[in-house]
C-alpha atoms as a PDB file:
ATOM      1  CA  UNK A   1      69.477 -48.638  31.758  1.00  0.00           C
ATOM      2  CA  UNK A   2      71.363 -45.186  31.995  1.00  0.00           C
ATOM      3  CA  UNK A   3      68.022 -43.560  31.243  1.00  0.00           C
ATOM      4  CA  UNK A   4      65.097 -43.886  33.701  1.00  0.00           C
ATOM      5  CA  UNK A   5      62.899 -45.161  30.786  1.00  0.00           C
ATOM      6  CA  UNK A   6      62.325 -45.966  26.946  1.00  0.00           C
ATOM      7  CA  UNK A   7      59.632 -45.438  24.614  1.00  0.00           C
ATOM      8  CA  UNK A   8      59.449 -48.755  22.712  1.00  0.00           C
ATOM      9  CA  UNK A   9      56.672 -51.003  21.394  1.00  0.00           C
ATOM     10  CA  UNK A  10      54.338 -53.172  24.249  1.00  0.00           C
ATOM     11  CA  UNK A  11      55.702 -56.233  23.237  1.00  0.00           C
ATOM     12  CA  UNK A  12      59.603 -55.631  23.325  1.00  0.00           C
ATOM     13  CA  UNK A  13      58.673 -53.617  26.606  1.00  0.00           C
ATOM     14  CA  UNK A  14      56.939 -57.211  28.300  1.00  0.00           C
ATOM     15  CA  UNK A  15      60.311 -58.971  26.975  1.00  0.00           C
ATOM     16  CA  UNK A  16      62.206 -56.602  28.579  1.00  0.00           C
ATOM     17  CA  UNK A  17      60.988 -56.463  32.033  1.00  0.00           C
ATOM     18  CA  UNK A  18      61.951 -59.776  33.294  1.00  0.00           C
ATOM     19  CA  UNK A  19      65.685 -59.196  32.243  1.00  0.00           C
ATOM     20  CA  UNK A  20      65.974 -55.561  34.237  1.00  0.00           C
ATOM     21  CA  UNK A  21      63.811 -56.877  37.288  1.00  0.00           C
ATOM     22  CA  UNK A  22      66.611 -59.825  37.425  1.00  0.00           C
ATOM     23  CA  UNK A  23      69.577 -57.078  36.792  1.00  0.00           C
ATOM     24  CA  UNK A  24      68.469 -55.007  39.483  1.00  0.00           C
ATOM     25  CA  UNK A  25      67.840 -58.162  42.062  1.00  0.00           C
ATOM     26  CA  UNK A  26      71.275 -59.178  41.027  1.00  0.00           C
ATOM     27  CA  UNK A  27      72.912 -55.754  41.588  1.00  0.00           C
ATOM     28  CA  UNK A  28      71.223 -55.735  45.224  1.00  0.00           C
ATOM     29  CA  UNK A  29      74.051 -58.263  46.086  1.00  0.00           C
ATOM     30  CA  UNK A  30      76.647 -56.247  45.725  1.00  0.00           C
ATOM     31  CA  UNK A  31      79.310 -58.528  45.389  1.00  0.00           C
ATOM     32  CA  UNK A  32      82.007 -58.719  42.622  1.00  0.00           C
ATOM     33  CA  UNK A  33      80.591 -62.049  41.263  1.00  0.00           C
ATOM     34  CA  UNK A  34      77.222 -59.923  40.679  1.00  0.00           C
ATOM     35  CA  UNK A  35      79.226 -57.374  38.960  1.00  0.00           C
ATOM     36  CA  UNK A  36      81.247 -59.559  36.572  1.00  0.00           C
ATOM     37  CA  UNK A  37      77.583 -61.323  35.799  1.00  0.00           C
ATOM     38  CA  UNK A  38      75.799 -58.067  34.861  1.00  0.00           C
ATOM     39  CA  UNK A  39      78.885 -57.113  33.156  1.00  0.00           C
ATOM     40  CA  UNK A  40      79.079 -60.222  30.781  1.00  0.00           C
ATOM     41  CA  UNK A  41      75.095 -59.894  30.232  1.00  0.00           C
ATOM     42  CA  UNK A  42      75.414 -56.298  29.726  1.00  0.00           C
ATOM     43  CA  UNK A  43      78.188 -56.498  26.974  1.00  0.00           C
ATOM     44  CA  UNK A  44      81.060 -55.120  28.892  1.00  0.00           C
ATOM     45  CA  UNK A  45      79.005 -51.591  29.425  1.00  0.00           C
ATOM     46  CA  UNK A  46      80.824 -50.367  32.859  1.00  0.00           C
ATOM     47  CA  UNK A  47      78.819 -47.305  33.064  1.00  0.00           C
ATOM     48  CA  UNK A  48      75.799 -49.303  33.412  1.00  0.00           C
ATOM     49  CA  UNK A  49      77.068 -51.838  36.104  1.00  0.00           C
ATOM     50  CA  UNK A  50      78.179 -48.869  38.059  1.00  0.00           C
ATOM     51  CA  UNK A  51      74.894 -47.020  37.583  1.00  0.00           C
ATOM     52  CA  UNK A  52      73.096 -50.736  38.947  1.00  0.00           C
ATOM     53  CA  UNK A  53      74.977 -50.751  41.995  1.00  0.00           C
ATOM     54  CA  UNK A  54      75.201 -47.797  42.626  1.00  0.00           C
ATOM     55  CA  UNK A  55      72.318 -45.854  41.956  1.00  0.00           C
ATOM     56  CA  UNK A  56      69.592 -48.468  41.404  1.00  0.00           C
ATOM     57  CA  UNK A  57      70.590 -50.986  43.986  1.00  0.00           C
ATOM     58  CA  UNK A  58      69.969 -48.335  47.200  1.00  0.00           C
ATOM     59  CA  UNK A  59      67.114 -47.366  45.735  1.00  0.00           C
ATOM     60  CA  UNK A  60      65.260 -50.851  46.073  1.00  0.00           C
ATOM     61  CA  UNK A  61      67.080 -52.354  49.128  1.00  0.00           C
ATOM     62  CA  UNK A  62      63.637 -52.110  50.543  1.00  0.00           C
ATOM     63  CA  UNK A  63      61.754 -53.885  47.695  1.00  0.00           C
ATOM     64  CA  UNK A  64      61.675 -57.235  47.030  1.00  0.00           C
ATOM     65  CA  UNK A  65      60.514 -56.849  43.479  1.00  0.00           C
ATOM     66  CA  UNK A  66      58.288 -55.036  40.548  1.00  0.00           C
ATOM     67  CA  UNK A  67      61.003 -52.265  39.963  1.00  0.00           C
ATOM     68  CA  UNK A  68      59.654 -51.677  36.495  1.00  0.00           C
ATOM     69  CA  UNK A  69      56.080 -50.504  35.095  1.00  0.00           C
ATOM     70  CA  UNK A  70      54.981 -50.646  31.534  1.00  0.00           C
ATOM     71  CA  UNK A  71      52.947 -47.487  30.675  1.00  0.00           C
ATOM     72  CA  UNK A  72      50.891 -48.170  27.562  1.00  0.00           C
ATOM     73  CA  UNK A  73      50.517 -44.956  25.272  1.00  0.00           C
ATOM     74  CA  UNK A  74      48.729 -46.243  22.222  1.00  0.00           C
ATOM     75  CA  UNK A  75      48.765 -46.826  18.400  1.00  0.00           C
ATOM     76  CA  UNK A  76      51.275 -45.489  16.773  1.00  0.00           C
ATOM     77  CA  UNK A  77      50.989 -44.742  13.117  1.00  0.00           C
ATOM     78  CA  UNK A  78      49.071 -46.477  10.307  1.00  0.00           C
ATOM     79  CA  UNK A  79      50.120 -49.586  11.670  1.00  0.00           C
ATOM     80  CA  UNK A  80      48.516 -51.540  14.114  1.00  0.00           C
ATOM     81  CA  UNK A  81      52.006 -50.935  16.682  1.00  0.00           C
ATOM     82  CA  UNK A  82      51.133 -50.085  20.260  1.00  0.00           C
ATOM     83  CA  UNK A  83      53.612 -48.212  21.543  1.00  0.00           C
ATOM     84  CA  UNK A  84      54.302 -48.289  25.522  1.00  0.00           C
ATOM     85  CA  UNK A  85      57.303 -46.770  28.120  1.00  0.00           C
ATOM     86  CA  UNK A  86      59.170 -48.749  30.496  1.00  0.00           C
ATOM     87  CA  UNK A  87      60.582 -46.763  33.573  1.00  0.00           C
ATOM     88  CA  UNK A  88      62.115 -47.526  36.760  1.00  0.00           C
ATOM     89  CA  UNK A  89      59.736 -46.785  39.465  1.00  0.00           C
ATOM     90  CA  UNK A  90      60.496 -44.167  41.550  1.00  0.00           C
END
């Protein structure tokens, strides 16, 4: 979550979303029961609660969801792998 987006495969990307979209709701509370939450799902990473609350949370007080898109960018390789990028909306 310290970047604004991954490159990763489509289906780790649609696994993904619903756990970011609930971090980000969560941080909008701003309370220290949210932050102790996203801190325990997070794995005790404090640069990305801080980042949440403060940088993500202001940025969708407005929004009431879909914070996330899924940008699909084709095969990759030999393989049948399609490879995708989830980013925060701006």
């Amino acid at each position: 979550m310290l970047q604004e987006g991954i490159t990763t495969t489509v289906a780790k990307a649609k696994e993904l979303r619903p756990f970011i979209e609930r971090m980000v709701s969560m941080s909008k509370k701003n309370s220290l029961a949210s932050r102790r939450i996203i801190d325990t799902r997070m794995g005790g990473a404090s640069d990305v609660v801080k980042k949440l609350h403060d940088v993500y949370a202001p940025r969708y007080a407005k929004r009431a969801g879909g914070y996330t898109r899924i940008i699909r960018l084709g095969q990759v390789g030999k393989r049948v792998i399609e490879a995708a990028r989830i980013e925060f909306v701006q």
